[in-house]
Protein backbone atom coordinates (compact mmCIF):
# COMPACT_ATOMS: atom_id res chain seq x y z
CA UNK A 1 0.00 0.00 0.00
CA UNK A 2 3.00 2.39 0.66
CA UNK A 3 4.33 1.86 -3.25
CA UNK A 4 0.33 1.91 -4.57
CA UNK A 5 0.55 5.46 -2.70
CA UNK A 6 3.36 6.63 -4.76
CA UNK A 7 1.30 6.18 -7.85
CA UNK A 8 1.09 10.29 -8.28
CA UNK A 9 4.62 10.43 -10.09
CA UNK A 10 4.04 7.61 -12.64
CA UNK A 11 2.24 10.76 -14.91
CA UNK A 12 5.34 12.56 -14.71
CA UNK A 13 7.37 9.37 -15.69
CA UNK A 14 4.65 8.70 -18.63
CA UNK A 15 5.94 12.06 -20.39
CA UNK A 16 9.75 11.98 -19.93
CA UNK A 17 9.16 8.08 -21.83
CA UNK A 18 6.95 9.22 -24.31
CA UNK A 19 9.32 12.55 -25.07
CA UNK A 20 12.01 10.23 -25.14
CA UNK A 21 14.40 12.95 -23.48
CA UNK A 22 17.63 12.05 -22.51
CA UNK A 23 19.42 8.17 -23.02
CA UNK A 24 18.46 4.76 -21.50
CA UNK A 25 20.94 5.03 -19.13
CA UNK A 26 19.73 8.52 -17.57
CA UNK A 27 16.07 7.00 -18.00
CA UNK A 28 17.06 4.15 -15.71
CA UNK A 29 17.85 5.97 -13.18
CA UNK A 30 15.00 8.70 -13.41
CA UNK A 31 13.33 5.47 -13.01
CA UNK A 32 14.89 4.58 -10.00
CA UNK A 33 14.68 7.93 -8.70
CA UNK A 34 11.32 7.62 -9.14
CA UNK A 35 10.85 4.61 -7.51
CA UNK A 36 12.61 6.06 -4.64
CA UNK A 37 10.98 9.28 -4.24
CA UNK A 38 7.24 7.98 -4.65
CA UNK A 39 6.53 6.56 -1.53
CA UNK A 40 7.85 9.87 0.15
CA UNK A 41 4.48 12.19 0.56
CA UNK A 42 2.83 8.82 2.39
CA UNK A 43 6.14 8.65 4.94
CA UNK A 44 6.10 12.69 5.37
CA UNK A 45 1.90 12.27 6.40
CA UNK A 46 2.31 8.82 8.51
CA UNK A 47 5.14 11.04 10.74
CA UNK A 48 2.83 13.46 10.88
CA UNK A 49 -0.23 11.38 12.32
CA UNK A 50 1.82 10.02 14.43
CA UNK A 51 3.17 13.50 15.98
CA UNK A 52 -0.67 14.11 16.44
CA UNK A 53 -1.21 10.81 17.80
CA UNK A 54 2.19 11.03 20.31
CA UNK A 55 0.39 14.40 21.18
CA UNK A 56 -3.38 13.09 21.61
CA UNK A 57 -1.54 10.27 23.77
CA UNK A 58 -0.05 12.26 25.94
CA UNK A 59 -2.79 14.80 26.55
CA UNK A 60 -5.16 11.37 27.01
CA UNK A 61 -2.29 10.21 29.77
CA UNK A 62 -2.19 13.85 31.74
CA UNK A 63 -6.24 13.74 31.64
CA UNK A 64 -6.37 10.30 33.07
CA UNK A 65 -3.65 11.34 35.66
CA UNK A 66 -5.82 14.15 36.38
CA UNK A 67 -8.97 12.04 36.51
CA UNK A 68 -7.45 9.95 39.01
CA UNK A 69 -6.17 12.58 41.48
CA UNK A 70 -9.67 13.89 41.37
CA UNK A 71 -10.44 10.11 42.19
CA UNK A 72 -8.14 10.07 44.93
CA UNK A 73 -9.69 13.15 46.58
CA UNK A 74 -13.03 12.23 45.98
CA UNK A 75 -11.83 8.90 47.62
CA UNK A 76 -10.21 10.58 50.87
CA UNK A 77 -13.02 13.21 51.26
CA UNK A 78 -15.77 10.76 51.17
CA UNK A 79 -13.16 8.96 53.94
CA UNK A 80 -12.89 12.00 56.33
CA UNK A 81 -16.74 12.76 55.81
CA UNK A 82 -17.56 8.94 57.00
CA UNK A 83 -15.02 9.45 60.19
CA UNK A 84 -16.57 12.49 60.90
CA UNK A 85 -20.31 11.21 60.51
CA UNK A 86 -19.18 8.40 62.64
CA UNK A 87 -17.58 10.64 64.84
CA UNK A 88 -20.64 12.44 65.25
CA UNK A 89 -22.73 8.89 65.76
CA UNK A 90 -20.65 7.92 68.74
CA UNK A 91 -20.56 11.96 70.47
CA UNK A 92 -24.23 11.82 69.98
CA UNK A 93 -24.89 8.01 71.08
CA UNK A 94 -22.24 9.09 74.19
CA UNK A 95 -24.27 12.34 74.98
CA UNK A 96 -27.89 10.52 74.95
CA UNK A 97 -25.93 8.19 77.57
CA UNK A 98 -24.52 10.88 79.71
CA UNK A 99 -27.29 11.89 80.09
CA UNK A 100 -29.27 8.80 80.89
CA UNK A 101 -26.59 8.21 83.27
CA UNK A 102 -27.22 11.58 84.75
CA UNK A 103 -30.51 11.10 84.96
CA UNK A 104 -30.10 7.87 86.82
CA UNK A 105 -27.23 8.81 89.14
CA UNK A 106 -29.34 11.97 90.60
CA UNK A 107 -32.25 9.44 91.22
CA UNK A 108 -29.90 7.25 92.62
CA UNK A 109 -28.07 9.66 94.72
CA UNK A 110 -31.74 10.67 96.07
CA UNK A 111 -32.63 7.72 96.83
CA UNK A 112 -28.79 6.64 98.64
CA UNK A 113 -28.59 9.82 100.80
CA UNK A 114 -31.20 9.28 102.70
CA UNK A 115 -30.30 5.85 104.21
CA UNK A 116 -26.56 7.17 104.41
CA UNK A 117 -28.29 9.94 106.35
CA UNK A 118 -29.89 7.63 108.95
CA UNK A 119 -26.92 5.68 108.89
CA UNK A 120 -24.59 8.59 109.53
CA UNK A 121 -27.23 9.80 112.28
CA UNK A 122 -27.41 6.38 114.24
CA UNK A 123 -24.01 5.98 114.25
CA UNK A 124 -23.35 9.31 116.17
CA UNK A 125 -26.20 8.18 118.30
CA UNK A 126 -24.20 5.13 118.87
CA UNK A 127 -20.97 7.25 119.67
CA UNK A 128 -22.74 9.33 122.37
CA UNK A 129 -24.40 6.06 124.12
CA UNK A 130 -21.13 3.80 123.97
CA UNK A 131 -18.74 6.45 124.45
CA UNK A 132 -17.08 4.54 127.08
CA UNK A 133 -16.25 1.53 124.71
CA UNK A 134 -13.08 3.40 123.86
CA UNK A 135 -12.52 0.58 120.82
CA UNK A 136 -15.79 0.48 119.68
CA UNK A 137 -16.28 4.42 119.52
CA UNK A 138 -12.81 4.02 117.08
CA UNK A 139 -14.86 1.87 114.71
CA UNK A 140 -17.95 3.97 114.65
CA UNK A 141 -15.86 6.93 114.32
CA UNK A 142 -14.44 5.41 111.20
CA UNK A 143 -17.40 4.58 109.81
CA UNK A 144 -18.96 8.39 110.55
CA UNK A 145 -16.37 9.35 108.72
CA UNK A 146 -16.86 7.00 105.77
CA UNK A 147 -20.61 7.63 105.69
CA UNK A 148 -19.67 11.21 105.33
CA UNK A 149 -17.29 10.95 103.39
CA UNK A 150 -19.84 8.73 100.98
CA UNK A 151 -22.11 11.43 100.78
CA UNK A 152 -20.03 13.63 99.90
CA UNK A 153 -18.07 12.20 96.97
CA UNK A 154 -21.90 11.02 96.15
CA UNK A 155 -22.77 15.15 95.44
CA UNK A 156 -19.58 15.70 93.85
CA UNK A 157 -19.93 12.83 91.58
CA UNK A 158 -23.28 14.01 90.27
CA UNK A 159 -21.94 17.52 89.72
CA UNK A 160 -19.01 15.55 87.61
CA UNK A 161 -21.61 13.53 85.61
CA UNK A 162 -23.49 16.88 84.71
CA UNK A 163 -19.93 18.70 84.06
CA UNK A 164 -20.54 21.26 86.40
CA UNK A 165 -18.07 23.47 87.96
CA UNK A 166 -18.57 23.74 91.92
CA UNK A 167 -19.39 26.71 92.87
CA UNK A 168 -19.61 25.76 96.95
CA UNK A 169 -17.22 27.48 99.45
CA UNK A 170 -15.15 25.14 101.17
CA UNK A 171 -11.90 24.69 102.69
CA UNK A 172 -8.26 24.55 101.21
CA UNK A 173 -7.22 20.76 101.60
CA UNK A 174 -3.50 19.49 102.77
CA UNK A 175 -2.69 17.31 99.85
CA UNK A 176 -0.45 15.04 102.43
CA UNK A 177 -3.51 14.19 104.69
CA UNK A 178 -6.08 12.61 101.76
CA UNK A 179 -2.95 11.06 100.66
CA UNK A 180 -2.21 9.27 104.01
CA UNK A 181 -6.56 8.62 104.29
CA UNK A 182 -6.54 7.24 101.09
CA UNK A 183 -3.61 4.80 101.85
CA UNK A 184 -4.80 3.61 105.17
CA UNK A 185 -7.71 2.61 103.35
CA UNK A 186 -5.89 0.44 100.80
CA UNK A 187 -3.29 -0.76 103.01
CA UNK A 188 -4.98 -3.79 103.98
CA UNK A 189 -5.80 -4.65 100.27
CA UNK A 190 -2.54 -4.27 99.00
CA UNK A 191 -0.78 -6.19 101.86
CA UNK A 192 -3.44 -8.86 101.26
CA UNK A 193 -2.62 -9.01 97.32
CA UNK A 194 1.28 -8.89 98.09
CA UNK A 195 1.70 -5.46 96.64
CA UNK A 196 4.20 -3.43 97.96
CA UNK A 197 3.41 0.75 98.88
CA UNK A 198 6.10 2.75 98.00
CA UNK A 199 5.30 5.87 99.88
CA UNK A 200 7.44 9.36 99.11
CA UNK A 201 5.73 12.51 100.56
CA UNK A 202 7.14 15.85 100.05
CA UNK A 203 6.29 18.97 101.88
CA UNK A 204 3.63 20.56 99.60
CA UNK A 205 1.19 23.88 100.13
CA UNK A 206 -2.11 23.68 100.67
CA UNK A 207 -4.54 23.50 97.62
CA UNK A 208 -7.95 24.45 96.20
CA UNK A 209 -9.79 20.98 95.75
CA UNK A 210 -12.08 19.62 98.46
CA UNK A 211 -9.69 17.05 100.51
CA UNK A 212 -12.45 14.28 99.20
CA UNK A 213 -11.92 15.19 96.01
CA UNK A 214 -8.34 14.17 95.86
CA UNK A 215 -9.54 11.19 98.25
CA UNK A 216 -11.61 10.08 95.91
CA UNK A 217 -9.33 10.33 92.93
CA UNK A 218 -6.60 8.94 94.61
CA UNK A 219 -8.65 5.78 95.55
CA UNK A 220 -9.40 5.34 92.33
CA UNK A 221 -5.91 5.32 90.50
CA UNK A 222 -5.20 3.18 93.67
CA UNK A 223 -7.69 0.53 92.86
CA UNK A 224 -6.63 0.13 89.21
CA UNK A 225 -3.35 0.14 89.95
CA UNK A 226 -4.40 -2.70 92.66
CA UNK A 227 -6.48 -4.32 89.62
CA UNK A 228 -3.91 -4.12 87.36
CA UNK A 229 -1.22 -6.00 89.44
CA UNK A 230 -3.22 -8.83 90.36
CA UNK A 231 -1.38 -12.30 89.73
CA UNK A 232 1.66 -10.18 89.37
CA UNK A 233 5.25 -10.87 91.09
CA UNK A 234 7.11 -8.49 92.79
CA UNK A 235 4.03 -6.01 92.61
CA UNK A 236 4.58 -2.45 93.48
CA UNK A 237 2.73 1.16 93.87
CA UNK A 238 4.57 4.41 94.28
CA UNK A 239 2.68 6.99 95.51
CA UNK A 240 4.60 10.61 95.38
CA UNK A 241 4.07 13.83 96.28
CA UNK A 242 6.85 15.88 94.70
CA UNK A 243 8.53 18.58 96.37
CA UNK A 244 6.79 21.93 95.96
CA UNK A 245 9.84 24.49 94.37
CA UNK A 246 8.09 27.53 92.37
CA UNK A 247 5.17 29.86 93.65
CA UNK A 248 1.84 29.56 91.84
CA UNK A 249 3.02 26.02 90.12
CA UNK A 250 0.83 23.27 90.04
CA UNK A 251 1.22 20.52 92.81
CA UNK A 252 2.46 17.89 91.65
CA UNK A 253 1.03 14.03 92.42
CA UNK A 254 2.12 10.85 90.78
CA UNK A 255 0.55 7.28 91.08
CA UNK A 256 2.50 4.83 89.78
CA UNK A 257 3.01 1.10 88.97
CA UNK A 258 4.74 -2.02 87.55
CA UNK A 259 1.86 -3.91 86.12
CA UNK A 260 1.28 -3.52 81.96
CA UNK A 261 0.72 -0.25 81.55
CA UNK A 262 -2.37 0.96 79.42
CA UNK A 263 -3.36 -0.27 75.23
CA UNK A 264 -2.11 1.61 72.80
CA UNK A 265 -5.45 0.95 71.33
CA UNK A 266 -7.06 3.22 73.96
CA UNK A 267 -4.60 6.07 74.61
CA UNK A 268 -6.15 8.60 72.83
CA UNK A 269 -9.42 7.56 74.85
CA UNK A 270 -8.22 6.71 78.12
CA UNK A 271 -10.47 10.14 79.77
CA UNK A 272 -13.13 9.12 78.44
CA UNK A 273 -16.63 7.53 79.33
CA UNK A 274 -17.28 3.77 79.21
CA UNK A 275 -13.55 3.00 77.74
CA UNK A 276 -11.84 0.47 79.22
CA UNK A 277 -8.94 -2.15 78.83
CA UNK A 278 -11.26 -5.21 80.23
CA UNK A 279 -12.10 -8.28 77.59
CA UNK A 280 -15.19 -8.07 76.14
CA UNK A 281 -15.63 -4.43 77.63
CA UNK A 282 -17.53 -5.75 80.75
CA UNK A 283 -16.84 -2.67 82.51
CA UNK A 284 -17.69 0.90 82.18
CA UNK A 285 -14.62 2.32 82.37
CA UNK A 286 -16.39 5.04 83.91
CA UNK A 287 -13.32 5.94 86.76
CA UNK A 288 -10.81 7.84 84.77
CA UNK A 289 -13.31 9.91 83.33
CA UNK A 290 -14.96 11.03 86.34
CA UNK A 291 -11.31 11.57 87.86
CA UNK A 292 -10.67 13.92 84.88
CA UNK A 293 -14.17 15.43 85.49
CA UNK A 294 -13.44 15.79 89.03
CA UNK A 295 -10.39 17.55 88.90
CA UNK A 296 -11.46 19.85 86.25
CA UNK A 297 -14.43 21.35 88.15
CA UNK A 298 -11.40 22.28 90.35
CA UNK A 299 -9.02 23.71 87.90
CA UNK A 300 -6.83 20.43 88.14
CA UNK A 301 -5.32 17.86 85.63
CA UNK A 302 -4.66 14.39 85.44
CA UNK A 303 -2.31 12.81 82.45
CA UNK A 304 -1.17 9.27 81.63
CA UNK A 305 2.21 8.71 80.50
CA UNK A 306 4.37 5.58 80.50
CA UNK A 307 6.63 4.48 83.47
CA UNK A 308 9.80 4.31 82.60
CA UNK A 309 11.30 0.54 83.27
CA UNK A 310 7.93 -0.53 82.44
CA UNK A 311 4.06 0.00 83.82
CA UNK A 312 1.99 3.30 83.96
CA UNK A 313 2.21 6.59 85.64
CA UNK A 314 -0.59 8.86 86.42
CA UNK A 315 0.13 12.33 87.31
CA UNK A 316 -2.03 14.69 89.04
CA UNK A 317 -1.72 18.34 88.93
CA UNK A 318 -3.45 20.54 91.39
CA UNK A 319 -3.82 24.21 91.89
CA UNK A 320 -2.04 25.84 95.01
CA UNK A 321 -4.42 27.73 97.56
CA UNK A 322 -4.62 31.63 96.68
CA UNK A 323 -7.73 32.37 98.21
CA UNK A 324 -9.54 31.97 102.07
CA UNK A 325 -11.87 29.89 102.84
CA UNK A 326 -14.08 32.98 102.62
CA UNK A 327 -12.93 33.96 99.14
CA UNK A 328 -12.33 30.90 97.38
CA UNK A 329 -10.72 30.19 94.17
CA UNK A 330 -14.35 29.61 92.64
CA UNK A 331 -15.37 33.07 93.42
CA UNK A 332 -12.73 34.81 91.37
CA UNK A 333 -13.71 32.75 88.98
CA UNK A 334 -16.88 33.26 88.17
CA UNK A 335 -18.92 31.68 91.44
CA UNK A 336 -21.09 33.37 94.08
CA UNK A 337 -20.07 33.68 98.31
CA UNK A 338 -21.96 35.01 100.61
């Protein structure tokens, strides 16, 4: 088909025969030249359909390198908009439990108070009748304590659940002292379980959460710590209170222990409800999160980090005292006194 192309000069070669111009020798190798030259025009126009076709390939190439980036972001938006649809599924699933939960616990905390009331009441009854019982007055006198104590982590703890910032007046605690309450209370548990207390107090100011605040958040990390260690060898807990150096820093508590440590898998989660390490999720893993809440109705902080030679750390920062008892942190900001 190439030669059949170069049919356009055989016209021209027609005349020069029929003329007869020139000798057989320079007609032989018009021919040839001929022969050479005719297929030329259909050579010049294939390299030029294939420039354009080069050219209409490449432009088909960027397109469908342009089509698929498009893809690609269509791919990862449609990816961040079903994270943050299921994002917004679990905050809103999480909220209509909070407040179930909320609406439960102040039923509940109704309904408890008033036996811990009559409880509380008998049992300084008790204390006034048997007063010369010098060994049973020191029970009842622990439980009093307890009982009160019970009601009033049981107000605080509803006040958490509702994320509520306490706007009460009420003593500056001594961090030492719910440190020492808290202990007494788990001594018998650990020493039961094997685990050893590692107890380093420093000499810290006085600070602006409720003494059963810190009780109660203490106890906690105390418990899981105590949870955490079961079965374990050579169990320990340290419980420090660093030494207090600069004015106005935060007071500084750690918690710590040689157990596993916390997931990965639930780091970024640890402060929150209903997360916990537990198979099959059988608990709540409502305790860190109501420590958290705790402390932050206070203006305090707790943080995970890892223990270094293995296990977890909890630290617990709480504000120093700058107010009285009559002018309390909470009224600067923002609460009422009278």
């Amino acid at each position: 088909m190439l030669w059949v192309s170069g049919a356009w000069i055989l016209p021209f070669l027609g005349i020069v025969f029929w003329l007869h111009l020139g000798s057989t020798f320079a007609k032989a190798l018009l021919l040839i030249f001929a022969v050479l030259v005719a297929p030329l025009p259909a050579l010049l126009y294939a390299h030029m359909q294939r420039g354009r076709l080069l050219a209409c390939a490449a432009n088909a190439e960027e397109e469908a390198a342009q089509l698929k980036l498009q893809l690609e972001t269509v791919r990862y938006r449609t990816s961040r908009l079903r994270e943050e649809l299921q994002a917004a599924d679990r905050q809103a699933r999480l909220s209509h439990q909070l407040t179930l939960l909320g609406q439960f616990t102040a039923g509940f905390m109704h309904e408890f108070n008033n036996p811990l009331a009559i409880v509380a009441g008998r049992i300084e009854v008790l204390l006034d009748e048997r007063k010369e019982d010098a060994a049973l007055c020191a029970d009842l006198e622990q439980m009093l304590k307890e009982s009160r104590y019970m009601g009033k982590i049981a107000s605080t703890l509803l006040q958490a659940l509702r994320r509520e910032r306490g706007g009460e007046i009420f003593d500056t605690s001594i961090p030492r002292k719910a440190l020492e309450e808290a202990l007494q209370a788990f001594r018998p548990s650990a020493e039961s379980q094997g685990v050893r207390l590692m107890v380093e107090i420093a000499e810290a100011p006085r600070v602006d959460v409720p003494e059963h605040v810190i009780g109660e958040v203490v106890r906690g990390l105390l418990n899981n710590a105590l949870r955490a260690l079961e079965g374990r060898d050579d169990a320990a807990i340290w419980i420090r209170l660093e030494p207090y150096r600069t004015a106005g820093a935060k007071v500084v508590l750690k918690i710590e222990d040689n157990g596993p440590g916390v997931p990965a898998s639930i780091l970024e989660h640890l402060f929150e409800p209903f997360i916990s390490s537990g198979a099959g999720r059988e608990r709540l893993g409502l305790g860190l999160f109501l420590a958290a809440s705790l402390l932050d109705m206070y203006d305090g902080r707790i943080r995970y980090e890892p223990r270094n030679g293995g296990g977890a750390s909890f630290v617990i920062e709480l504000p120093p005292a700058r107010f009285t008892r009559g002018q309390p942190y909470h009224w600067f900001a923002g609460g009422a006194t009278e």
